[in-house]
N, C-alpha and C. Protein backbone atom coordinates (compact mmCIF):
# COMPACT_ATOMS: atom_id res chain seq x y z
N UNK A 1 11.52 42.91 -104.14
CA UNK A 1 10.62 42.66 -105.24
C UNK A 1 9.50 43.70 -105.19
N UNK A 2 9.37 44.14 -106.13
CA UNK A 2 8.40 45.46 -106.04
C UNK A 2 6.60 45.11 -106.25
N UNK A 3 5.80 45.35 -105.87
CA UNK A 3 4.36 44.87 -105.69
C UNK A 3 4.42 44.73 -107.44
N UNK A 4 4.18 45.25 -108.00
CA UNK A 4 3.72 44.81 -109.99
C UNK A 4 4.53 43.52 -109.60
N UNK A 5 5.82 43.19 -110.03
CA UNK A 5 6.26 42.14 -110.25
C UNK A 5 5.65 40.93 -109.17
N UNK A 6 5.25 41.26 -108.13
CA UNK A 6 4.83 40.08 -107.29
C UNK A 6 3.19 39.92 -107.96
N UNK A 7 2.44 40.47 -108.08
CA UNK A 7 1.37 40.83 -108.76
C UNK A 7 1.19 40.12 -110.20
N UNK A 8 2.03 39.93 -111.14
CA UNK A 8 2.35 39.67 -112.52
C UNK A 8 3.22 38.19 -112.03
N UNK A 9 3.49 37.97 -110.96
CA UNK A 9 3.75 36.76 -110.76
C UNK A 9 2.85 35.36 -110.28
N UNK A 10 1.95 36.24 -109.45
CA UNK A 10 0.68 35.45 -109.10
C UNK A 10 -0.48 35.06 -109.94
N UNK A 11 -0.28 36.53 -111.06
CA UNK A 11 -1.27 36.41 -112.28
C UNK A 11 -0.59 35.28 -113.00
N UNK A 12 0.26 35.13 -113.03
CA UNK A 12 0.92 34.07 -113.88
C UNK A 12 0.70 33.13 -113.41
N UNK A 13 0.89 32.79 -112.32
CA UNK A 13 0.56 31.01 -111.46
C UNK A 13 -1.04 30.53 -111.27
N UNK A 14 -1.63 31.83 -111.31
CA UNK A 14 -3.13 31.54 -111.85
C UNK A 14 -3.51 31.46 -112.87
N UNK A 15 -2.96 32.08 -114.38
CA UNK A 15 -3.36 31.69 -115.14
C UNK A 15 -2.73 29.88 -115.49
N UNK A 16 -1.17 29.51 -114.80
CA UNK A 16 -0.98 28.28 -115.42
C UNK A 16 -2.44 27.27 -114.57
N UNK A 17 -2.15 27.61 -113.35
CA UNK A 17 -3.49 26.54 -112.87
C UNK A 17 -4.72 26.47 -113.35
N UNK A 18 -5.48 27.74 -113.64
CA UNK A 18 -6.27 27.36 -114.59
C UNK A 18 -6.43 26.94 -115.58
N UNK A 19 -5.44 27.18 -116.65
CA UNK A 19 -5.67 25.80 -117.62
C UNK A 19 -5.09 24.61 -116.93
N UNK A 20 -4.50 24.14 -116.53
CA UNK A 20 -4.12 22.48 -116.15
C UNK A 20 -5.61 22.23 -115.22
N UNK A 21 -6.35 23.33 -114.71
CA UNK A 21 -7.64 22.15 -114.59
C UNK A 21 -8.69 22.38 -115.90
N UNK A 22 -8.26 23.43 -116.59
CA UNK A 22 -9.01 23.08 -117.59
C UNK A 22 -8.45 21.39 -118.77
N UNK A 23 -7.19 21.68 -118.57
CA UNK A 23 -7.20 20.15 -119.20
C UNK A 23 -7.59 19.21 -118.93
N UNK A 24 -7.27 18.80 -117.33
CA UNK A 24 -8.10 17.60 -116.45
C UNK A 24 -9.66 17.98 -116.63
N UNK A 25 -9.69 18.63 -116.29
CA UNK A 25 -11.50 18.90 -117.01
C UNK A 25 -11.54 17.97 -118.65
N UNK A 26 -10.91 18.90 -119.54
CA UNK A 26 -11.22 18.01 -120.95
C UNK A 26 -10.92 16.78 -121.22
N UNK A 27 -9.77 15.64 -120.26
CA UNK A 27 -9.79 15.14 -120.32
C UNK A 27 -10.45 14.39 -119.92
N UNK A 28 -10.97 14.53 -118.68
CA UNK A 28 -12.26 13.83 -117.94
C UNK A 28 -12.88 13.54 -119.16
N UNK A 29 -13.71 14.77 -119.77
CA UNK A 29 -14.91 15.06 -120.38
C UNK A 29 -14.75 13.75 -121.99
N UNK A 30 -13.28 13.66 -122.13
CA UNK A 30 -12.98 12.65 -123.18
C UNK A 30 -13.64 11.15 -123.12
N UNK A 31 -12.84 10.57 -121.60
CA UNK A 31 -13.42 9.68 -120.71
C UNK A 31 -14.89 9.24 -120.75
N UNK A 32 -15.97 10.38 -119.98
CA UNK A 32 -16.85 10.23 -119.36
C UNK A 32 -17.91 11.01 -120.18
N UNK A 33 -17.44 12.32 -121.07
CA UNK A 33 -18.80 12.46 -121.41
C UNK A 33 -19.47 13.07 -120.64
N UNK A 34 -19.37 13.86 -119.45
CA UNK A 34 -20.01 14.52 -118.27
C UNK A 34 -20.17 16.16 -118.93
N UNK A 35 -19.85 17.01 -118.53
CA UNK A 35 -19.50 18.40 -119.14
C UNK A 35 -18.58 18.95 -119.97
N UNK A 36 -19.16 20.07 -120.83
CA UNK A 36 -18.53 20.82 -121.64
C UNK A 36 -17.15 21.62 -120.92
N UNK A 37 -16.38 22.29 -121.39
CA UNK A 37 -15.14 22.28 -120.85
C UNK A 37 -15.16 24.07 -121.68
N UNK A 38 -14.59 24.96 -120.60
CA UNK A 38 -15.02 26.40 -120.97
C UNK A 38 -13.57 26.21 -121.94
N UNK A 39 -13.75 27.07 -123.26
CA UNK A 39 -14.43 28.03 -123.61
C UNK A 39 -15.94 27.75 -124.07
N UNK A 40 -15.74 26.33 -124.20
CA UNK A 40 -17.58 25.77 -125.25
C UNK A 40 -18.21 26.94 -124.22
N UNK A 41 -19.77 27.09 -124.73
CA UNK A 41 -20.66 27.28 -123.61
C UNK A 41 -21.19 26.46 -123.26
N UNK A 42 -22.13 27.01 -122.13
CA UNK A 42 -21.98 25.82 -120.90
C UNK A 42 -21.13 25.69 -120.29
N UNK A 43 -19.81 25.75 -120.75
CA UNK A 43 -18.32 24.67 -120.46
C UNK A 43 -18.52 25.18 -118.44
N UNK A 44 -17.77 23.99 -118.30
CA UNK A 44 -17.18 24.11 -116.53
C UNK A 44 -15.90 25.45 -116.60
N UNK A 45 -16.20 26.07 -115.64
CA UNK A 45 -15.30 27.05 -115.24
C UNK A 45 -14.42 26.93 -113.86
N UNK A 46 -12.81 26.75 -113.92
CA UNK A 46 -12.32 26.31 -112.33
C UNK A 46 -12.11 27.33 -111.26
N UNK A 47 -12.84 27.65 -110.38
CA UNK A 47 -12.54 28.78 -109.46
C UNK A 47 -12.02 28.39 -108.15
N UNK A 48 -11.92 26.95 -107.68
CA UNK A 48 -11.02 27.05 -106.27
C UNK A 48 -10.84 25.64 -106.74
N UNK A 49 -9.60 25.27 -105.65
CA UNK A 49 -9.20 23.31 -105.24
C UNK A 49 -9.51 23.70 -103.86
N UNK A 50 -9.01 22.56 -103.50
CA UNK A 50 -8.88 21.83 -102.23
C UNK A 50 -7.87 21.27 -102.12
N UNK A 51 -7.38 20.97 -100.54
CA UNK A 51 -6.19 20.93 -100.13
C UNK A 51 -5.89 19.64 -100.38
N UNK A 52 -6.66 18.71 -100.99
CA UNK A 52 -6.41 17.36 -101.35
C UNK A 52 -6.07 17.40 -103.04
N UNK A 53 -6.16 18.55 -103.86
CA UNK A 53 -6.14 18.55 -105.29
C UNK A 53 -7.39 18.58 -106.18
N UNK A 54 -8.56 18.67 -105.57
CA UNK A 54 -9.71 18.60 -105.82
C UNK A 54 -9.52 19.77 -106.48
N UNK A 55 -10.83 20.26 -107.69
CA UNK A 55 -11.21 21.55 -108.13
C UNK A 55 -12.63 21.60 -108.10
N UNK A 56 -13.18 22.95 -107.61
CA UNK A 56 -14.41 22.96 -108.07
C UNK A 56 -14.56 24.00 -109.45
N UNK A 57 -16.04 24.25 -109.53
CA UNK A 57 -16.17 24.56 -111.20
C UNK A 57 -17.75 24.97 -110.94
N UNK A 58 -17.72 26.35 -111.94
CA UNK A 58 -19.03 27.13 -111.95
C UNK A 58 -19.54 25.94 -112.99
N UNK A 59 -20.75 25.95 -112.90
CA UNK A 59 -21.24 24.96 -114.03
C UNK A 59 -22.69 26.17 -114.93
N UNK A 60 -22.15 26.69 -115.96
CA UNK A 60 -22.70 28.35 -116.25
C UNK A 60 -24.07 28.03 -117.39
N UNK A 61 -25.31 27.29 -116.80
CA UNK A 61 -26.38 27.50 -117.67
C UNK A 61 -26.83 28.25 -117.90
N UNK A 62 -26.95 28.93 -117.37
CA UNK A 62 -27.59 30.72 -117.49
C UNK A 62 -26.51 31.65 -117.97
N UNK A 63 -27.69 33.30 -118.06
CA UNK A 63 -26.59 33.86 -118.53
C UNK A 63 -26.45 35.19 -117.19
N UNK A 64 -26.85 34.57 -116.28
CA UNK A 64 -26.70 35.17 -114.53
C UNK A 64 -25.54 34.49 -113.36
N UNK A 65 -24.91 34.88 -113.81
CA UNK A 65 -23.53 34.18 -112.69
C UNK A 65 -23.94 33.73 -111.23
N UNK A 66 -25.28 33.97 -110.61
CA UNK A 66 -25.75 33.98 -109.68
C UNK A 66 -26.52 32.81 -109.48
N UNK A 67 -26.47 32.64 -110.70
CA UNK A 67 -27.54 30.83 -110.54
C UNK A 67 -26.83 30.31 -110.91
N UNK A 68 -25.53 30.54 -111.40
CA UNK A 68 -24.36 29.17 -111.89
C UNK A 68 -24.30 27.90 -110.58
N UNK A 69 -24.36 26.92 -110.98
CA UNK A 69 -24.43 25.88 -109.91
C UNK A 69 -22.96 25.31 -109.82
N UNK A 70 -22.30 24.55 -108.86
CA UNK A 70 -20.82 24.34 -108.66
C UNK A 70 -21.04 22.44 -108.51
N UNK A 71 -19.84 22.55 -109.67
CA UNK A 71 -19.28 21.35 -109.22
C UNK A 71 -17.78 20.43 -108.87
N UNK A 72 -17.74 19.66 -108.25
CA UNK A 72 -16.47 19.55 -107.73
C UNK A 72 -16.19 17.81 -108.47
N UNK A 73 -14.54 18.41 -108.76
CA UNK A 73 -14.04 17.44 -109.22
C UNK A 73 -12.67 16.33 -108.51
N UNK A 74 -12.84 15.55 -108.23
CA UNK A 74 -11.76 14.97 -107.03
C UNK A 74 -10.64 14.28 -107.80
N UNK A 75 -9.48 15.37 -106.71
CA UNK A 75 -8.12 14.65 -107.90
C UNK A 75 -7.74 13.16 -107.77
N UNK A 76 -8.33 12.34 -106.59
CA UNK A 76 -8.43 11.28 -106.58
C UNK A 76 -9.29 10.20 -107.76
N UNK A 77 -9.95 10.64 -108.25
CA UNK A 77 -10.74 10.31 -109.46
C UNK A 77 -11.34 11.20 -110.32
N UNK A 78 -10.44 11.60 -111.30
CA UNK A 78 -10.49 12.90 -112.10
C UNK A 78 -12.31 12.31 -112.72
N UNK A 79 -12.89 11.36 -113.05
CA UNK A 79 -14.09 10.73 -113.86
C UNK A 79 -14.98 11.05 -112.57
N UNK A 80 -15.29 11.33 -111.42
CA UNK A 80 -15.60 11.66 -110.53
C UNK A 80 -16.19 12.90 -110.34
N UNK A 81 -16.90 13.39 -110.50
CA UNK A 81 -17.78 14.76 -110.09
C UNK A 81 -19.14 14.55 -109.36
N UNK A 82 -18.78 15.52 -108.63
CA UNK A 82 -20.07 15.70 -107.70
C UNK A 82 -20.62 16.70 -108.00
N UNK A 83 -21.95 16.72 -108.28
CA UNK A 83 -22.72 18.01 -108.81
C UNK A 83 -23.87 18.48 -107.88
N UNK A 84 -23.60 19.76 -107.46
CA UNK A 84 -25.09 20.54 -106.84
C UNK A 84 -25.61 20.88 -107.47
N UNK A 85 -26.91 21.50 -106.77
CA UNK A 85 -27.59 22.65 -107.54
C UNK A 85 -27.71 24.09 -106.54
N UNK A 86 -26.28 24.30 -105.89
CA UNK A 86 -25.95 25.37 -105.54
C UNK A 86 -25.14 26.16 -105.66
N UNK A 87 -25.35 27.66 -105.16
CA UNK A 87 -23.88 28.66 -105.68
C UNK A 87 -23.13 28.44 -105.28
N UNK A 88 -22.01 28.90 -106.02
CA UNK A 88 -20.88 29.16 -105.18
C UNK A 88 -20.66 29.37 -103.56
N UNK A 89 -21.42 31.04 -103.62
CA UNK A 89 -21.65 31.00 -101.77
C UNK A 89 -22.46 30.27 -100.96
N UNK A 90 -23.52 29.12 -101.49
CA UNK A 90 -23.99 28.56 -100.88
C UNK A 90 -23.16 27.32 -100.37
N UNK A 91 -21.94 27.38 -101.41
CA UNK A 91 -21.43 25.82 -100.88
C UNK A 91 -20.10 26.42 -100.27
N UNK A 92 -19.32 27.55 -100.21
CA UNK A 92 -18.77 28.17 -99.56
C UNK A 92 -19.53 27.92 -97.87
N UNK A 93 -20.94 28.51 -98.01
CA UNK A 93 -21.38 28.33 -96.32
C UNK A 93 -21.11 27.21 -95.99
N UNK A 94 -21.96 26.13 -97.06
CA UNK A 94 -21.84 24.53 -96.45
C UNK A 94 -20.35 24.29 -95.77
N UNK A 95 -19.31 24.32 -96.55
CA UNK A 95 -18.23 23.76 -96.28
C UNK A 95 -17.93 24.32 -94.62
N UNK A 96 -18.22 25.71 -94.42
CA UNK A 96 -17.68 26.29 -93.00
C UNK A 96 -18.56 26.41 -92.43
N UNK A 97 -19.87 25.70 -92.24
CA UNK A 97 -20.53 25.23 -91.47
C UNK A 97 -20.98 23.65 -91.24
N UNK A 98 -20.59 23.01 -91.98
CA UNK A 98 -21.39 21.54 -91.83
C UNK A 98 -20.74 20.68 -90.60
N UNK A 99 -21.25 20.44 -90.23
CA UNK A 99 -20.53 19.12 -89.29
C UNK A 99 -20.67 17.76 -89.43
N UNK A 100 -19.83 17.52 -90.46
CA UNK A 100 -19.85 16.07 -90.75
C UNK A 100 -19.44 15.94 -92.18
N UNK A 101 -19.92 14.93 -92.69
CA UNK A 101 -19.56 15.06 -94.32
C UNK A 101 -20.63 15.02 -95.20
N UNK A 102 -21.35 15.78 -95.15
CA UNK A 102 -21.99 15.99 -95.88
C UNK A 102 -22.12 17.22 -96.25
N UNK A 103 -21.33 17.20 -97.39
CA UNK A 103 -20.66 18.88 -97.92
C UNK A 103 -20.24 18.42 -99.20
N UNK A 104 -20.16 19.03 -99.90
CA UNK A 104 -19.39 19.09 -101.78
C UNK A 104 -17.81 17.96 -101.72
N UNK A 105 -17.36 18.56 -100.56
CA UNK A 105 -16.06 17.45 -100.69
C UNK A 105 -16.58 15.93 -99.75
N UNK A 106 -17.32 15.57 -99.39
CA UNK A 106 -17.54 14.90 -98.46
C UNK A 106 -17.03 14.55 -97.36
N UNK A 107 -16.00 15.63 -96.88
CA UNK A 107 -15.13 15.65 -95.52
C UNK A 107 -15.70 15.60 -94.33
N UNK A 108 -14.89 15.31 -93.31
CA UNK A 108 -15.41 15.85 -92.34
C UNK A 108 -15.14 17.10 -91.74
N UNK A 109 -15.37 17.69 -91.36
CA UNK A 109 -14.67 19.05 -91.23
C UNK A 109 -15.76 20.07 -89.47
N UNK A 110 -14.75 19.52 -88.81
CA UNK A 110 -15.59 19.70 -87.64
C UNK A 110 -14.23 21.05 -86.50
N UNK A 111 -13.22 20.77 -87.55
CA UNK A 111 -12.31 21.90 -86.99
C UNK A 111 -12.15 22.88 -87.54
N UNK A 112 -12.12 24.19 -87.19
CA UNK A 112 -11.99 25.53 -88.02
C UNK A 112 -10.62 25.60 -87.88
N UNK A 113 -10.07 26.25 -88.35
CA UNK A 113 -8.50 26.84 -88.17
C UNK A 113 -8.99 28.64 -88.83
N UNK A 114 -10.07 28.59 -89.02
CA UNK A 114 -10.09 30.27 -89.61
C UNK A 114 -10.58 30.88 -88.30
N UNK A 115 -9.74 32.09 -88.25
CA UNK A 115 -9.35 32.72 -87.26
C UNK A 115 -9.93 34.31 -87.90
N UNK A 116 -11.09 34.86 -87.70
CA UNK A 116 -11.10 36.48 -88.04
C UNK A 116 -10.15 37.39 -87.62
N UNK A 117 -9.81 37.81 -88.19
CA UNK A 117 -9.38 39.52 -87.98
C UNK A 117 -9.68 40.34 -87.02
C-alpha cells in the first residue's frame, strides 16, 4: 500500500468520525439544549475521544483558538457534558498528570503506559 493511499485512508476515517460526533453532538443539543453544534458559530468542535467513547470538543467563543475552552462529552450519557474553562493543553496536562479523578473524564488514572522515545 503506498503512503498517499494509506494517508487518504486515514483522512477518510477522520473525516467519518468527525461527523458521527458531530451528530451525537446535535442530537444531544436536540435533547438538552446545551451547545451549538459546528458549523453554527460558537458550535462545539470534536478533536479527541477516549478509550471509553467519550469525545471532547473545543467550545470556540472567541475568535483566538487559544482561549477556546474544552468540553467533554461521555458516550455513556450522550446529555452529559462536562465543561471547563480550560485549553485544550491545559486539560491534555491535567489528564497526564492528575492523580486521582479529578480530571475532564473523571478517571482515575494513576498508571502511565506512555513510554518516551
Amino acid at each position: 500500500m503506498t503512503v498517499s493511499r494509506k494517508v487518504n485512508e486515514h483522512l477518510a476515517n477522520f473525516v467519518e468520525e468527525f461527523d458521527l460526533k458531530l451528530e451525537v453532538a446535535r442530537l444531544s443539543r436536540e435533547e438538552c439544549d446545551l451547545y451549538e453544534v459546528f458549523p453554527e458559530p460558537g458550535g462545539v468542535i470534536p478533536f479527541a475521544s477516549d478509550l471509553a467513547g467519550g469525545s471532547l470538543f473545543w467550545l470556540p467563543r472567541t475568535s483566538d483558538p487559544d482561549e477556546w475552552h474544552v468540553v467533554y462529552q461521555s458516550r455513556d450519557s450522550p446529555e452529559d457534558w462536562t465543561t471547563t474553562e480550560l485549553s485544550m493543553t491545559a486539560v491534555m496536562f491535567e489528564l497526564v498528570t492528575s492523580q486521582g479523578t479529578d480530571n475532564i473524564l473523571g478517571w482515575e488514572i494513576t498508571e502511565r503506559s506512555f513510554v518516551p522515545f
